[in-house]
N, C-alpha and C. Protein backbone atom coordinates (compact mmCIF):
# COMPACT_ATOMS: atom_id res chain seq x y z
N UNK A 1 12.37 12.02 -25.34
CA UNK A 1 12.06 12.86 -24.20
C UNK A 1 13.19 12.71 -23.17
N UNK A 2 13.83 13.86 -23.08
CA UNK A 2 15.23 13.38 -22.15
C UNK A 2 14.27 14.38 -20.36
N UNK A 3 14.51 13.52 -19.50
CA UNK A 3 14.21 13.85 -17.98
C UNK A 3 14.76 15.01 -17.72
N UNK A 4 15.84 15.16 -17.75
CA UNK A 4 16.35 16.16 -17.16
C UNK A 4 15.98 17.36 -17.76
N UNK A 5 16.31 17.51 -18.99
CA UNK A 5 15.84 19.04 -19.91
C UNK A 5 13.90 19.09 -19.75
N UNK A 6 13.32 18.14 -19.35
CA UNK A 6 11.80 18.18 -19.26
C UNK A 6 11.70 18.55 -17.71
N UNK A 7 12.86 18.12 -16.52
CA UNK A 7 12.30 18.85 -15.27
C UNK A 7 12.26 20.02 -14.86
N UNK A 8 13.81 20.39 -15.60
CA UNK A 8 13.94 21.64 -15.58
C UNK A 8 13.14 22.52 -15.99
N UNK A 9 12.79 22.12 -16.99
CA UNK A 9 11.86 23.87 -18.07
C UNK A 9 11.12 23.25 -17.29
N UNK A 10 9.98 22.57 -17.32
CA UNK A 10 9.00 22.25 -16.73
C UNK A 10 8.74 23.19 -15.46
N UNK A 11 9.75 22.99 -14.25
CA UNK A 11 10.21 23.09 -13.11
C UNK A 11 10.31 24.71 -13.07
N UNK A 12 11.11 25.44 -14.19
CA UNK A 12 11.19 26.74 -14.03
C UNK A 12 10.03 27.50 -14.63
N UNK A 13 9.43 26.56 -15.33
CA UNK A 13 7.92 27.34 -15.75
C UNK A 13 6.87 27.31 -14.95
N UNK A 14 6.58 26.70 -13.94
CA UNK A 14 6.29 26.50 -12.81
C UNK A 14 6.56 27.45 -11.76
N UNK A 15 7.04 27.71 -11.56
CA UNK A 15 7.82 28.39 -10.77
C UNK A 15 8.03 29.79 -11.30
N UNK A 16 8.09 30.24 -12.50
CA UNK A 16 8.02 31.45 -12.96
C UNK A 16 6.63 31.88 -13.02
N UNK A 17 5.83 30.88 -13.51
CA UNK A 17 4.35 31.54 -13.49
C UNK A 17 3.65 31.52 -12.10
N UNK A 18 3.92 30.81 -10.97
CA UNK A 18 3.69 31.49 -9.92
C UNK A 18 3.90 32.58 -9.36
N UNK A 19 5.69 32.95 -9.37
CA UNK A 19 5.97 34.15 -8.83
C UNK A 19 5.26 35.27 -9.57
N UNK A 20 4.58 35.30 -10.98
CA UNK A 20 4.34 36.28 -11.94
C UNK A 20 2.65 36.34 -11.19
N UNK A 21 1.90 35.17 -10.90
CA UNK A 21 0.76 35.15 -10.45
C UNK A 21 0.48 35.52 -8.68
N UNK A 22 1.74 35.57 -7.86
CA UNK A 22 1.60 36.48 -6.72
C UNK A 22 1.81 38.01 -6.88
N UNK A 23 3.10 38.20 -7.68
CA UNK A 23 3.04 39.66 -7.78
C UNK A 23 1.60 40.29 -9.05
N UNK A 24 0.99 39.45 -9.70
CA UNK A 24 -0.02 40.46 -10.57
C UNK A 24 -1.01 40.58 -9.54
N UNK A 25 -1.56 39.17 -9.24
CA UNK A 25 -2.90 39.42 -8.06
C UNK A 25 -2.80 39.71 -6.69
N UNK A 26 -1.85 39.78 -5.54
CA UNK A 26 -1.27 40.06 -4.20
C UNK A 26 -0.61 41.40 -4.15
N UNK A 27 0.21 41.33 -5.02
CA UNK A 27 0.80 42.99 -5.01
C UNK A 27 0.25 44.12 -5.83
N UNK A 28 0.37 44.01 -6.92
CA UNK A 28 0.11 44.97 -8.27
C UNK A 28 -1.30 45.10 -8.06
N UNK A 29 -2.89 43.90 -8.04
CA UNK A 29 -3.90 44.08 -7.90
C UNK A 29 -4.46 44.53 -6.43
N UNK A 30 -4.04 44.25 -5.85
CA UNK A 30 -4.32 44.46 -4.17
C UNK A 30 -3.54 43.29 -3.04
N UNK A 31 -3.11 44.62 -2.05
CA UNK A 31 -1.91 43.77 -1.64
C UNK A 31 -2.82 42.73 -0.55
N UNK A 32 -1.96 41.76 -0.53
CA UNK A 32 -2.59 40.63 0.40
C UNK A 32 -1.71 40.01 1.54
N UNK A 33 -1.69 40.08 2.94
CA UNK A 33 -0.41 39.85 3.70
C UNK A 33 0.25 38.01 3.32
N UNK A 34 -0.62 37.26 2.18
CA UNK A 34 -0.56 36.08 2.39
C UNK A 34 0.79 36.13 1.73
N UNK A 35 1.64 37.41 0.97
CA UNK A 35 3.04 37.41 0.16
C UNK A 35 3.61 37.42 1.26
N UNK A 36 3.59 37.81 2.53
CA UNK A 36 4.66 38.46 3.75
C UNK A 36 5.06 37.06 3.96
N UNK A 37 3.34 35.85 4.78
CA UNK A 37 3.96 34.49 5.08
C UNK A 37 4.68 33.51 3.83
N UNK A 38 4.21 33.76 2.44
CA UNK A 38 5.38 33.30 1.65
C UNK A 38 7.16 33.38 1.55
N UNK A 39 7.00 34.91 1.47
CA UNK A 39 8.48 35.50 1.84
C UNK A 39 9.46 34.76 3.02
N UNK A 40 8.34 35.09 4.07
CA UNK A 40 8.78 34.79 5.35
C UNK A 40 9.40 33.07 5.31
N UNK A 41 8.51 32.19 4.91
CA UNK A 41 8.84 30.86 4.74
C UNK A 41 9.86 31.01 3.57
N UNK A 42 9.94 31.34 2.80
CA UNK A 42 11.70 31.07 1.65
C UNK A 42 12.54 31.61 2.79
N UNK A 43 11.89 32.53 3.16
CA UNK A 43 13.69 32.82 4.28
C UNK A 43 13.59 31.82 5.24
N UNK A 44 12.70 31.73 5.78
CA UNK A 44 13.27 30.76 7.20
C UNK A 44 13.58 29.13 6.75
N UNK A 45 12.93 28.59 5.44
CA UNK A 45 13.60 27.69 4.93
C UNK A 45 15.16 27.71 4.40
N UNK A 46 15.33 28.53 3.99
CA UNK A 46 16.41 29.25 3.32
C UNK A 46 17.39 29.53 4.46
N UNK A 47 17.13 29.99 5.58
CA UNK A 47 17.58 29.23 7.07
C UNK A 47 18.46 28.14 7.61
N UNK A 48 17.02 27.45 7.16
CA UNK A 48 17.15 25.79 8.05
C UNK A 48 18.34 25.22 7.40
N UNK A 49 17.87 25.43 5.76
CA UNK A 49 18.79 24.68 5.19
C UNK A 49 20.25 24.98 5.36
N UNK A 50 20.70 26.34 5.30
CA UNK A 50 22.06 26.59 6.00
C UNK A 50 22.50 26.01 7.41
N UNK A 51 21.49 26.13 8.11
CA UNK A 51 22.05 25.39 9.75
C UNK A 51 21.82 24.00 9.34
N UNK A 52 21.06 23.75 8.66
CA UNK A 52 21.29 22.00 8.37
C UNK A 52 22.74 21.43 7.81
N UNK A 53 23.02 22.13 6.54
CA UNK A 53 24.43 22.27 6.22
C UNK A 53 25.37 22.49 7.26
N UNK A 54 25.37 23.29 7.81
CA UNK A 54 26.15 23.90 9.28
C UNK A 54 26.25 22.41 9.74
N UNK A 55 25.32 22.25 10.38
CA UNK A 55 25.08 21.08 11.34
C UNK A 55 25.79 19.57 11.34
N UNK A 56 25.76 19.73 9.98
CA UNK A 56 26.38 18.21 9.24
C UNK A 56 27.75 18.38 8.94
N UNK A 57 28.07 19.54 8.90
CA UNK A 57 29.45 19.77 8.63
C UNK A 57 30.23 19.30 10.24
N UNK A 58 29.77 20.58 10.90
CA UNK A 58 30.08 19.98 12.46
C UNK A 58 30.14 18.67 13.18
N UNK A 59 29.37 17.86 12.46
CA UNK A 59 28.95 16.51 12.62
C UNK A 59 30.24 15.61 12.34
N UNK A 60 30.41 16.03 10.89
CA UNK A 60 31.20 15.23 9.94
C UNK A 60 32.99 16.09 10.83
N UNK A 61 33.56 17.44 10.98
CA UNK A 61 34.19 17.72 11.05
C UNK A 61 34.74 17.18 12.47
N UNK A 62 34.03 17.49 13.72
CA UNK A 62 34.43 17.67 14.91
C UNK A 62 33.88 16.00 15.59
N UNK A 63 32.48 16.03 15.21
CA UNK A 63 31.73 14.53 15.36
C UNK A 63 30.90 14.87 16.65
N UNK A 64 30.83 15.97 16.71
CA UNK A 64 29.54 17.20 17.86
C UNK A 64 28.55 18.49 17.26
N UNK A 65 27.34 17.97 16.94
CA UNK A 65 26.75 19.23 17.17
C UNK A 65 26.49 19.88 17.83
N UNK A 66 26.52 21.40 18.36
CA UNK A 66 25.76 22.34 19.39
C UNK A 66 24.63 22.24 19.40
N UNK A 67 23.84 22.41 20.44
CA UNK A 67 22.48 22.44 21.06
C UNK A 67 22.08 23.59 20.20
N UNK A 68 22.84 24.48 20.35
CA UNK A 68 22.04 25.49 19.45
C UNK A 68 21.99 25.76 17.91
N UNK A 69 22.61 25.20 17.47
CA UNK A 69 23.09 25.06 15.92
C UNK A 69 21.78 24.04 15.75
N UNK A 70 21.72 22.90 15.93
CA UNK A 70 20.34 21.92 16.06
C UNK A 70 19.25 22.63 16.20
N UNK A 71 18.73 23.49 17.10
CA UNK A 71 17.64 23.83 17.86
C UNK A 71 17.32 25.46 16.82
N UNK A 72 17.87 25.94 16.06
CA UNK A 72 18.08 26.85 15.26
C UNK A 72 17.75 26.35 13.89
N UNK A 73 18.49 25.22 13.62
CA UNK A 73 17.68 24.65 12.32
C UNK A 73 16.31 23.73 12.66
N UNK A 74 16.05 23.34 13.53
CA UNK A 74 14.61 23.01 13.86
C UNK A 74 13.32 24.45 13.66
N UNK A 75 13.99 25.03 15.00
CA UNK A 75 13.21 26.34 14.71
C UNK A 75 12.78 26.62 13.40
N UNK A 76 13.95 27.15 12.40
CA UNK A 76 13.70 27.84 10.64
C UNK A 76 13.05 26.83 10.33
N UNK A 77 13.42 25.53 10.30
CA UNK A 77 12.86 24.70 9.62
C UNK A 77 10.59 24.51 9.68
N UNK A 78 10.77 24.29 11.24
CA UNK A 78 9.21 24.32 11.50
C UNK A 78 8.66 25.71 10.95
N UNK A 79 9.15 26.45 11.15
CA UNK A 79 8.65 27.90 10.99
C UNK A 79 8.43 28.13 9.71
N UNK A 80 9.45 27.50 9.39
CA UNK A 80 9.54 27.92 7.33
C UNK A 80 8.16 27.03 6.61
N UNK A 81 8.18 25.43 7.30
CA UNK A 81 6.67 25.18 6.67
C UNK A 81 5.25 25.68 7.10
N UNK A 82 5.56 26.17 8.61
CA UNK A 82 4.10 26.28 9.35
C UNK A 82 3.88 27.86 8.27
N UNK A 83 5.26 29.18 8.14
CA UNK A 83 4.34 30.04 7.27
C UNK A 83 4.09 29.58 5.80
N UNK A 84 4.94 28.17 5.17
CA UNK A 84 4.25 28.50 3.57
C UNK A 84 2.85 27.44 3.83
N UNK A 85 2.57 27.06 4.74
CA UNK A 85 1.44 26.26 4.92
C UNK A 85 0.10 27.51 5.02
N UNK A 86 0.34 28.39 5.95
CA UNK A 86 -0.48 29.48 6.28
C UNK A 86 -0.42 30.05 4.99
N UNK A 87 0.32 30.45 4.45
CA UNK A 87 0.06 31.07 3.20
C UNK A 87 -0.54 30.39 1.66
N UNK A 88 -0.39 28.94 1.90
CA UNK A 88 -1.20 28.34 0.69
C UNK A 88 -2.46 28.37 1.05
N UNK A 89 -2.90 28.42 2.56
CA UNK A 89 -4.11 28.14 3.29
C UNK A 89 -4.96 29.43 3.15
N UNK A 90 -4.27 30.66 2.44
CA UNK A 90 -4.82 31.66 2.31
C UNK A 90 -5.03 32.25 1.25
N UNK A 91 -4.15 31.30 0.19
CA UNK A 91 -4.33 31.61 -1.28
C UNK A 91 -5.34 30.45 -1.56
N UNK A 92 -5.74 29.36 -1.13
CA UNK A 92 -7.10 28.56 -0.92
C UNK A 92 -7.79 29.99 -0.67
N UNK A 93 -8.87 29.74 0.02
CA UNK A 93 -9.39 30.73 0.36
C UNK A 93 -10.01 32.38 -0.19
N UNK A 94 -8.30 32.97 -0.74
CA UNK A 94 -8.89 34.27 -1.87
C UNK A 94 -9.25 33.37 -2.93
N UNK A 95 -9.41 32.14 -3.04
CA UNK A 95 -9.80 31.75 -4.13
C UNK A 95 -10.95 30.77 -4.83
N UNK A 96 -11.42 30.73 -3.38
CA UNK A 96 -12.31 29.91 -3.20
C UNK A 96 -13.83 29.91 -4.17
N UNK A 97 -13.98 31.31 -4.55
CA UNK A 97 -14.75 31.52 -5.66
C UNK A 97 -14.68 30.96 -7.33
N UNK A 98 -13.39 30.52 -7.02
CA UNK A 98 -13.01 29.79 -8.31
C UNK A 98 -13.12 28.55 -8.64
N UNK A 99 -13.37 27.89 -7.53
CA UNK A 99 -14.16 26.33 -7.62
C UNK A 99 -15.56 25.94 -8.18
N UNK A 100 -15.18 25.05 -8.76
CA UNK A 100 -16.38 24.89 -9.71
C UNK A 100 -17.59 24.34 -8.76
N UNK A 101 -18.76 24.15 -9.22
CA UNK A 101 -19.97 23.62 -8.32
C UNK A 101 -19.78 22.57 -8.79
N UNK A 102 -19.58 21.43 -7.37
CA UNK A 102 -19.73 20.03 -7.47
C UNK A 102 -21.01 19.25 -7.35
């Protein structure tokens, strides 16, 4: 069993059968705004992580970050978990019928 070739597939099968399970039941079956706060969080993570990069570069290059370069990747960053948080919190929820009786 080699790690790496097991995280990967693993990792992209994962990850493929989610994206396949928002667009059949959220989009294709009836749309649900809980895809917008998903979206929304890959971008604003997708964000952070560039001004984080940014940030460290500046760090490492000059040995100063800007107030706003910092305060920009904070922002994406909080923002990016508070919407994929709201949006798992809502795919709980459409789904709540699917829990078994305890």
């Amino acid at each position: 069993l080699k790690i790496r070739k097991v995280l990967f597939t693993l990792s992209w099968l994962i990850l493929r059968l989610f994206m396949r399970r928002m667009v059949q039941k959220y989009i294709i079956r009836d749309f649900h705004p809980l895809i917008l706060f998903y979206f929304a969080g890959f971008v604003s993570s997708l964000l952070a992580i560039i001004f984080f990069v940014r940030s460290m570069a500046l760090w490492i290059l000059v040995n100063n970050i800007p107030d706003i370069t910092f305060l920009a990747f904070l922002f994406c960053g909080i923002s990016g978990l508070q919407l994929t948080l709201f949006a798992m919190l809502f795919d709980m929820e459409a789904n709540r019928d699917l829990k078994g009786k305890a």
